[in-house]
Protein backbone atom coordinates (compact mmCIF):
# COMPACT_ATOMS: atom_id res chain seq x y z
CA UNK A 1 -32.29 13.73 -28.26
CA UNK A 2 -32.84 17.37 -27.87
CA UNK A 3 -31.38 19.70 -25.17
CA UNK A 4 -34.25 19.45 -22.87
CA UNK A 5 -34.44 15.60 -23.20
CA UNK A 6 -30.50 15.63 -21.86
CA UNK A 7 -31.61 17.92 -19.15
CA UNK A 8 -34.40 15.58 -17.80
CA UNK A 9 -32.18 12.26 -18.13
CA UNK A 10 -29.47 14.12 -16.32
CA UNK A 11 -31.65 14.79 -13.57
CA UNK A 12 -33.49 11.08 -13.20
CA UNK A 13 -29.66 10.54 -12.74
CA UNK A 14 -29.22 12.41 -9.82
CA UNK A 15 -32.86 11.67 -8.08
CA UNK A 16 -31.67 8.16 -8.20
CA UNK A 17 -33.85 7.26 -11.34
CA UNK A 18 -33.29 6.05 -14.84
CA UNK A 19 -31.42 8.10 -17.24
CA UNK A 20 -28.80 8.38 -19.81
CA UNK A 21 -25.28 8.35 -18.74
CA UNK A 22 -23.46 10.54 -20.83
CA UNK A 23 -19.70 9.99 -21.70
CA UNK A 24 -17.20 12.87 -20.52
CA UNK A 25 -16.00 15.23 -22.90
CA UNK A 26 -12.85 15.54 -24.02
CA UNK A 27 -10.76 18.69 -23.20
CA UNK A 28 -10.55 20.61 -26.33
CA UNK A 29 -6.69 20.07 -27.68
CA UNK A 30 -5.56 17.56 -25.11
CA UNK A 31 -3.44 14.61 -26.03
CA UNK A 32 -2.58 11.97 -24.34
CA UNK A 33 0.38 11.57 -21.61
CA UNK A 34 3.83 11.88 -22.90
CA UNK A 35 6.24 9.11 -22.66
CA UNK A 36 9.62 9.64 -20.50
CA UNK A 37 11.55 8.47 -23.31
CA UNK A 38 10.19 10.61 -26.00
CA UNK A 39 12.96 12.56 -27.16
CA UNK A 40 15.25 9.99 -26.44
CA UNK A 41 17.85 8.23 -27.92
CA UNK A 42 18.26 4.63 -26.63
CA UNK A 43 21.99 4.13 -25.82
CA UNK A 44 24.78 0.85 -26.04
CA UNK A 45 25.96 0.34 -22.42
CA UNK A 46 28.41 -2.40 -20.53
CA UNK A 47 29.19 -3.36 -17.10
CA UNK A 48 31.01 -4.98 -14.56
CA UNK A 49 29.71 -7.01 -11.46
CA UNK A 50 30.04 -6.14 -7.58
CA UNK A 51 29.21 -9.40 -5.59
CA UNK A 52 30.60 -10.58 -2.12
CA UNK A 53 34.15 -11.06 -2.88
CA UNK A 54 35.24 -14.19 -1.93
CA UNK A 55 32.14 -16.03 -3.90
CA UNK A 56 31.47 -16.80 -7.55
CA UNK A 57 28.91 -14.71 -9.22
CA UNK A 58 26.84 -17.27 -10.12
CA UNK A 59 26.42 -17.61 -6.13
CA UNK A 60 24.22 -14.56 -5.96
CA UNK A 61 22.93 -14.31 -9.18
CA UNK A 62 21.40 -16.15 -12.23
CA UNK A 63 19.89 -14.88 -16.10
CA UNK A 64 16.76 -17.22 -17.35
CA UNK A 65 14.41 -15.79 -20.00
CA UNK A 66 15.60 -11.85 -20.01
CA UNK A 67 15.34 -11.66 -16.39
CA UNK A 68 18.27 -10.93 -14.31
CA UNK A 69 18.24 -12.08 -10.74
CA UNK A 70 20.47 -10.71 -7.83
CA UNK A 71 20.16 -11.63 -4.37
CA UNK A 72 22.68 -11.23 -1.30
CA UNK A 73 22.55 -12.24 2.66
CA UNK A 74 23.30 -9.78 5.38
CA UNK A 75 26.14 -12.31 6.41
CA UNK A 76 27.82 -12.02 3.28
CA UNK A 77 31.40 -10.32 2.87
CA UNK A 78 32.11 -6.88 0.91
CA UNK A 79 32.67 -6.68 -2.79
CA UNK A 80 36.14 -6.04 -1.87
CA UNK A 81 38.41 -7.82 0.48
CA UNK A 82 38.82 -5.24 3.81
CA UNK A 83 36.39 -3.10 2.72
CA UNK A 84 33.94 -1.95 5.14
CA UNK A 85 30.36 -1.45 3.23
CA UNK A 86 27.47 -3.44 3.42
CA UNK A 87 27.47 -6.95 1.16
CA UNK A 88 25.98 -6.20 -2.00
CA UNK A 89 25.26 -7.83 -6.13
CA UNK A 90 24.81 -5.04 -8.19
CA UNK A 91 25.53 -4.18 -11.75
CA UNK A 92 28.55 -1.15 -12.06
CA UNK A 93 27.69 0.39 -15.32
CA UNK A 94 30.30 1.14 -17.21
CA UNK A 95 28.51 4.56 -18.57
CA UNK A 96 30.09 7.70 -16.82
CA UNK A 97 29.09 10.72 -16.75
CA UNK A 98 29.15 14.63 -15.53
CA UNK A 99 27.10 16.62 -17.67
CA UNK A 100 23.74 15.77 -20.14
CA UNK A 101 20.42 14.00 -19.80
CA UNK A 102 20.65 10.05 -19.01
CA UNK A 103 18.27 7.73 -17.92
CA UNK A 104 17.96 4.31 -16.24
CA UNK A 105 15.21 2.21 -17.24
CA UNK A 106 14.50 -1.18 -16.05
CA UNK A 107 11.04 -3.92 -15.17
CA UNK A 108 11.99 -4.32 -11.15
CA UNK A 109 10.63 -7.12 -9.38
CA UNK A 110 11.22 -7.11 -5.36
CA UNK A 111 9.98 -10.70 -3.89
CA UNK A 112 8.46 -10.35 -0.51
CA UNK A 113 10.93 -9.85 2.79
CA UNK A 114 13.37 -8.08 1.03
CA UNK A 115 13.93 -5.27 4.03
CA UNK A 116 16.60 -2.45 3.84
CA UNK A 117 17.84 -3.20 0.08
CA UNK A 118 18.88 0.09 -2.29
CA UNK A 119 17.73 -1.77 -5.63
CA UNK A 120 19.07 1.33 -7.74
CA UNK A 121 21.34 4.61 -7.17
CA UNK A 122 23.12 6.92 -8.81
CA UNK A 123 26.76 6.79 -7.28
CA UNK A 124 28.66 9.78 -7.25
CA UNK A 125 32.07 8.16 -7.82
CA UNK A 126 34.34 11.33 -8.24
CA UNK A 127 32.70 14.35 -6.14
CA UNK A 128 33.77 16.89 -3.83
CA UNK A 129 35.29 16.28 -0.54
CA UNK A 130 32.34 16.29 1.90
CA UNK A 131 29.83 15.91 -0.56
CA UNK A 132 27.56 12.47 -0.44
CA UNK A 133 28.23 9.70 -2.14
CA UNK A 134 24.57 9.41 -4.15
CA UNK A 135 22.39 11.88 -6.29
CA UNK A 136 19.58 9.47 -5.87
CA UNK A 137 18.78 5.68 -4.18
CA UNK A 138 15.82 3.77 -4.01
CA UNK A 139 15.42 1.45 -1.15
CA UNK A 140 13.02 -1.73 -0.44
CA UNK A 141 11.40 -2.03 3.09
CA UNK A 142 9.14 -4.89 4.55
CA UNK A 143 5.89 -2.27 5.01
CA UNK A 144 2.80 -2.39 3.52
CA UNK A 145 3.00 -5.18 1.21
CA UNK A 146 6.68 -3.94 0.19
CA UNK A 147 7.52 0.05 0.31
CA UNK A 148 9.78 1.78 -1.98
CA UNK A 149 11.66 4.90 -0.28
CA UNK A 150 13.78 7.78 -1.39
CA UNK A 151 17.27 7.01 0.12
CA UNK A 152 15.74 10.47 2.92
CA UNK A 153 12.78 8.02 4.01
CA UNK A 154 9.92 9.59 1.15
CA UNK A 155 7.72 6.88 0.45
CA UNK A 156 7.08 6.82 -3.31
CA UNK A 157 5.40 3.19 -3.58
CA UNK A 158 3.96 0.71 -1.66
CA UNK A 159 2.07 -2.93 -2.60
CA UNK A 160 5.91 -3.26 -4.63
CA UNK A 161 6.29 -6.75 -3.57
CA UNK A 162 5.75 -9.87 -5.87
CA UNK A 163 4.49 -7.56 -8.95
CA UNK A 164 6.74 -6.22 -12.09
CA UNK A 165 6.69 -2.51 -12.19
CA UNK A 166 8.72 -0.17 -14.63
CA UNK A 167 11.14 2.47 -12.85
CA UNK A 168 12.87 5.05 -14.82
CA UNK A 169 15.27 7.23 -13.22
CA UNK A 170 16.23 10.67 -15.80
CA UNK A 171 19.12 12.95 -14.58
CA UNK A 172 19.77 16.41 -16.21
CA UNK A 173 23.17 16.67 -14.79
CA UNK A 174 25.04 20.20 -15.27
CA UNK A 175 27.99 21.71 -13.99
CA UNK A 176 26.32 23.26 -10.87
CA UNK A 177 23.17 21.58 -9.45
CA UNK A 178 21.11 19.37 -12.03
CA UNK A 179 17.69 17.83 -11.64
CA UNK A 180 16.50 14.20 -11.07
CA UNK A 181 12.75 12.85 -11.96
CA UNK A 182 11.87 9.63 -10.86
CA UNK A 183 8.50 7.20 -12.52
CA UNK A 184 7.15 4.10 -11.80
CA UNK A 185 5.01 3.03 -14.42
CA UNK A 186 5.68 5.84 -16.68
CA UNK A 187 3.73 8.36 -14.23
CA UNK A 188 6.17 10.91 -11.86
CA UNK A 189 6.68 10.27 -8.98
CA UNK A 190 9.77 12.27 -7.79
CA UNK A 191 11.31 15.55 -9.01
CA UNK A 192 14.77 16.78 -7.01
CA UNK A 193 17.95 18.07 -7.35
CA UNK A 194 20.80 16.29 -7.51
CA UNK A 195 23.75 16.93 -5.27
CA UNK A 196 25.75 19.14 -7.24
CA UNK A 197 28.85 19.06 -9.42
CA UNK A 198 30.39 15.39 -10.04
CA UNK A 199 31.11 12.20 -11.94
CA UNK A 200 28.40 9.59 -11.42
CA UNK A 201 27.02 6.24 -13.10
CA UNK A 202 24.18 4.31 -12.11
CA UNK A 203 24.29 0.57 -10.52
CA UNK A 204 21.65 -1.68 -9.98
CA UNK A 205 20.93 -4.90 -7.62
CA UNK A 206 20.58 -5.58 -4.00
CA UNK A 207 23.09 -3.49 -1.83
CA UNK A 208 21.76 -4.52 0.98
CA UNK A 209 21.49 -2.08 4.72
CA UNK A 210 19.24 -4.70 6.70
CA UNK A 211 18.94 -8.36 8.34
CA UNK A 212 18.26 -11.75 6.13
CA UNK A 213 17.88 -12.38 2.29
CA UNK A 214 17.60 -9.34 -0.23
CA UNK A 215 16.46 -9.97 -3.52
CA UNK A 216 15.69 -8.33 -6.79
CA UNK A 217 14.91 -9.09 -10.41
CA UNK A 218 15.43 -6.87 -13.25
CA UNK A 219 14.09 -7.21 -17.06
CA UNK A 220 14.59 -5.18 -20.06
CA UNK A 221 17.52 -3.13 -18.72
CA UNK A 222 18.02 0.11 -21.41
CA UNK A 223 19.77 3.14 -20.97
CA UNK A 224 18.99 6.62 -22.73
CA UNK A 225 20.46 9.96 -23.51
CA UNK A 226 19.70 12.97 -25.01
């Protein structure tokens, strides 16, 4: 088909007629969408539980097929006897750290009516006096068909309930202010800085801030440095 031929399909096209649809063209030199983890270096980790303290774990959580489930009640006691934070089943990993590039990465599953639940944070375990006790925490609300939020209220997903998606969480921690990107499904979602200087590690569960049953799932847990 020669140029002119193009030219008069194109058109029938846009009167509403017949014509040939032609395929985009690719950007000269483009390549396709890096991965978060390229660069990389998949990493060993451990660590410990945090559940309501006067219960068995296997109360609040269970491990079938790769998937871990965690799930607390408003109702339930602290992770520690007199303590006064909100009940929680998380994973503590055992993997700190105040300088470098590290990154969780996890499948998250959040069933429906989980309302008021950080699922993930980065605690900030030995910090400055005054200085908050997170660099970053993602938190499940009962919006929308399930909303993810920034710990500040920034919606960064919604339609989260009752589906698997993939979160990775990548921290360039320094000795003054470091940076933190956030993706869902391998796409960005969130770029911020941390909250300065500190020793941190990241946990994952239900810690849960609302009323009723929280609940999440995690698969294919990994952890990565560079």
């Amino acid at each position: 088909m020669n140029r002119r031929s193009v030219l008069r399909a194109g058109a029938g096209l846009l009167a509403g007629g017949a014509g040939l649809a032609l395929p985009p063209t690719p950007l000269a030199g483009a390549a396709p969408a890096a991965d978060p983890t390229d660069g990389w270096t998949q990493t060993s980790f451990t660590y410990s539980w945090q559940k309501p303290w006067n219960l068995v774990l296997s109360d609040r959580h269970s491990y079938s097929g790769g998937v871990h489930r965690m799930w607390v009640y408003a109702t339930d006691e602290p992770f520690e006897e007199g303590n006064s934070t909100d009940p929680r089943t998380e994973m503590r990993w055992k993997a700190d750290y105040t300088t470098g590039n590290h990154m969780w990465d996890a499948d998250v599953y959040i069933p429906s009516g989980t309302d008021g639940a950080s699922f993930v944070q980065t605690l900030r375990s030995v910090r400055p006096t005054g200085t908050p006790a997170t660099d970053i925490m993602l938190n499940a609300y009962n919006t929308n068909g399930g909303t993810v939020r920034r710990y500040d209220g920034t919606v960064l997903k919604t339609g989260a309930y009752d589906t698997w998606f993939n979160v990775k969480i990548a921290h360039q921690a320094s000795s003054g202010t470091g940076t933190i990107k956030v993706y869902f499904d391998d796409s960005l979602v969130l770029t911020v800085d941390d909250r300065g200087p500190a020793t941190r590690y990241f946990k994952n569960g239900v810690y849960h801030h609302g009323s009723g049953r929280a609940e999440a799932r995690f698969r294919n847990i990994r952890y990565w440095t560079r």
